[in-house]
C-alpha atoms as a PDB file:
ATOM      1  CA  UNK A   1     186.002 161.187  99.214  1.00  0.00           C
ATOM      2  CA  UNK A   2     183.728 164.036  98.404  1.00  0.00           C
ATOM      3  CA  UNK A   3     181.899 166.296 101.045  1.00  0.00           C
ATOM      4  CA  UNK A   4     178.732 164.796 100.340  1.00  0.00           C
ATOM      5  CA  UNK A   5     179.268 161.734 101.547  1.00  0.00           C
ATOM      6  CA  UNK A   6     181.899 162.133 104.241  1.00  0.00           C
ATOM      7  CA  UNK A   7     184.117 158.669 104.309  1.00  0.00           C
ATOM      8  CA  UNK A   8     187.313 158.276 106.650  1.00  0.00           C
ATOM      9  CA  UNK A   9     189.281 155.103 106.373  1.00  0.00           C
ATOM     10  CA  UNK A  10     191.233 153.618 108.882  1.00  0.00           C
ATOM     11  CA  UNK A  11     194.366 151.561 108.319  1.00  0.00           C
ATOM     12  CA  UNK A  12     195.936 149.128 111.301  1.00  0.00           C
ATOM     13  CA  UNK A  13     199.180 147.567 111.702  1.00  0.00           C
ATOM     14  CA  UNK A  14     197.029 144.198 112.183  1.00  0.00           C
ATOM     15  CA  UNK A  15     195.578 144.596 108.472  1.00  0.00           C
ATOM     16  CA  UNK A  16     192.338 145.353 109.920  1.00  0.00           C
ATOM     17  CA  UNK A  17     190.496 148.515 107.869  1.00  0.00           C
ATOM     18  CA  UNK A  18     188.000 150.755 109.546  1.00  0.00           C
ATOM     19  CA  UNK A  19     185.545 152.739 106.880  1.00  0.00           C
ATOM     20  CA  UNK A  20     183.475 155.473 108.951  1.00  0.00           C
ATOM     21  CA  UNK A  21     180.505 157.078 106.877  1.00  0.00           C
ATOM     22  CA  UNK A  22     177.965 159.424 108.454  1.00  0.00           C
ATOM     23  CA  UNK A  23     175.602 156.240 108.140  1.00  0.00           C
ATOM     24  CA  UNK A  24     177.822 153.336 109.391  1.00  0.00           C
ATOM     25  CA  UNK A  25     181.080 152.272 110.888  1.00  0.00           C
ATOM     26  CA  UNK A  26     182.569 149.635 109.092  1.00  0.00           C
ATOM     27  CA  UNK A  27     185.638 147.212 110.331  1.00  0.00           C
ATOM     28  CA  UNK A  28     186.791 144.787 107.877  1.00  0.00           C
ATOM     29  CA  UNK A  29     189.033 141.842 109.265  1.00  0.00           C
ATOM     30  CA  UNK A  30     192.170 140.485 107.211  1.00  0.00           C
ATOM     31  CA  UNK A  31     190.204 137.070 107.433  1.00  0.00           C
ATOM     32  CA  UNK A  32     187.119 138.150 105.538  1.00  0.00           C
ATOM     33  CA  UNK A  33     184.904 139.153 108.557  1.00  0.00           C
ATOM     34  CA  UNK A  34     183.109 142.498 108.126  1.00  0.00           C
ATOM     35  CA  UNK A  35     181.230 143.703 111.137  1.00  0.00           C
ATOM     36  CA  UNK A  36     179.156 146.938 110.595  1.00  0.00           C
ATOM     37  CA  UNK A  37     178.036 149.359 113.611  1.00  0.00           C
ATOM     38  CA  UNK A  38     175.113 151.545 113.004  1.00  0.00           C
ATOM     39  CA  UNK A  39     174.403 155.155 115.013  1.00  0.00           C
ATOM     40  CA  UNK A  40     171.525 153.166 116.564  1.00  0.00           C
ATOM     41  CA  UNK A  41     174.020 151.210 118.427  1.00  0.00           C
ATOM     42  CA  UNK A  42     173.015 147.903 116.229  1.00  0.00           C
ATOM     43  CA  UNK A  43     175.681 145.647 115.591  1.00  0.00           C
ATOM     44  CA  UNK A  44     175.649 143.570 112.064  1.00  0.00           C
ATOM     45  CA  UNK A  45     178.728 140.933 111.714  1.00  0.00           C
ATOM     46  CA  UNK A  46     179.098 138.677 108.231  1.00  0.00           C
ATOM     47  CA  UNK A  47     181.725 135.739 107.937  1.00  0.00           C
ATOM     48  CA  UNK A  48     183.069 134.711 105.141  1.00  0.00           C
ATOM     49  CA  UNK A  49     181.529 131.622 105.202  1.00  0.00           C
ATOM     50  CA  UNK A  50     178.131 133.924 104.787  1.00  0.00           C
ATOM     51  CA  UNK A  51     176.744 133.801 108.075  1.00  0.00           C
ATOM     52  CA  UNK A  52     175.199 137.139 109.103  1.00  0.00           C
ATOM     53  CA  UNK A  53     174.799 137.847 113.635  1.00  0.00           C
ATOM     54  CA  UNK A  54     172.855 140.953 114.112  1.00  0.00           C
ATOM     55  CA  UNK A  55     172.810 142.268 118.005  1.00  0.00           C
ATOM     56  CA  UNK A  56     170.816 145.335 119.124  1.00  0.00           C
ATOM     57  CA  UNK A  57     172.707 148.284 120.851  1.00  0.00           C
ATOM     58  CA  UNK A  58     172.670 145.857 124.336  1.00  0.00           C
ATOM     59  CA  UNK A  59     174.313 143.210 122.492  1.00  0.00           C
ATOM     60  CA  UNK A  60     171.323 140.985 122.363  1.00  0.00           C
ATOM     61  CA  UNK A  61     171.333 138.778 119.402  1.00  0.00           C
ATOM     62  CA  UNK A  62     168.054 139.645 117.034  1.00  0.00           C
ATOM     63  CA  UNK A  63     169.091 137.194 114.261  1.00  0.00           C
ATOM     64  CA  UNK A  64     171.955 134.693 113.182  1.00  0.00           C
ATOM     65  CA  UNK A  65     171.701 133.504 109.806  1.00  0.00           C
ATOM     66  CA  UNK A  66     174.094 130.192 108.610  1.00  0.00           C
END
């Protein structure tokens, strides 16, 4: 990692992964599921089978795309 772009990674005894960036958090799920949090509190989650749920900081869905 260089100083510019700050990036911590997270390693759990589950095989999940956390990435942290200044600009996102990042969990990534030993089945394929990625779910990124943004500072804005906006939730993005993508399956493996390619379908994207997007929630708002309240948890209110905005979009889920098959």
């Amino acid at each position: 990692t260089n100083a510019d772009n700050s990036e911590q990674e997270l390693f759990f005894p589950n095989g999940q992964r956390e990435v942290r960036t200044r600009e996102k958090k990042t969990l990534l799920y030993p089945n394929g599921t990625e779910k990124i949090v943004y500072p804005d509190g906006r939730q993005e989650t993508r399956y493996p089978s390619g379908r994207v749920r997007i929630k708002d900081k309240e948890g209110h869905l905005l979009a889920d795309v098959q």
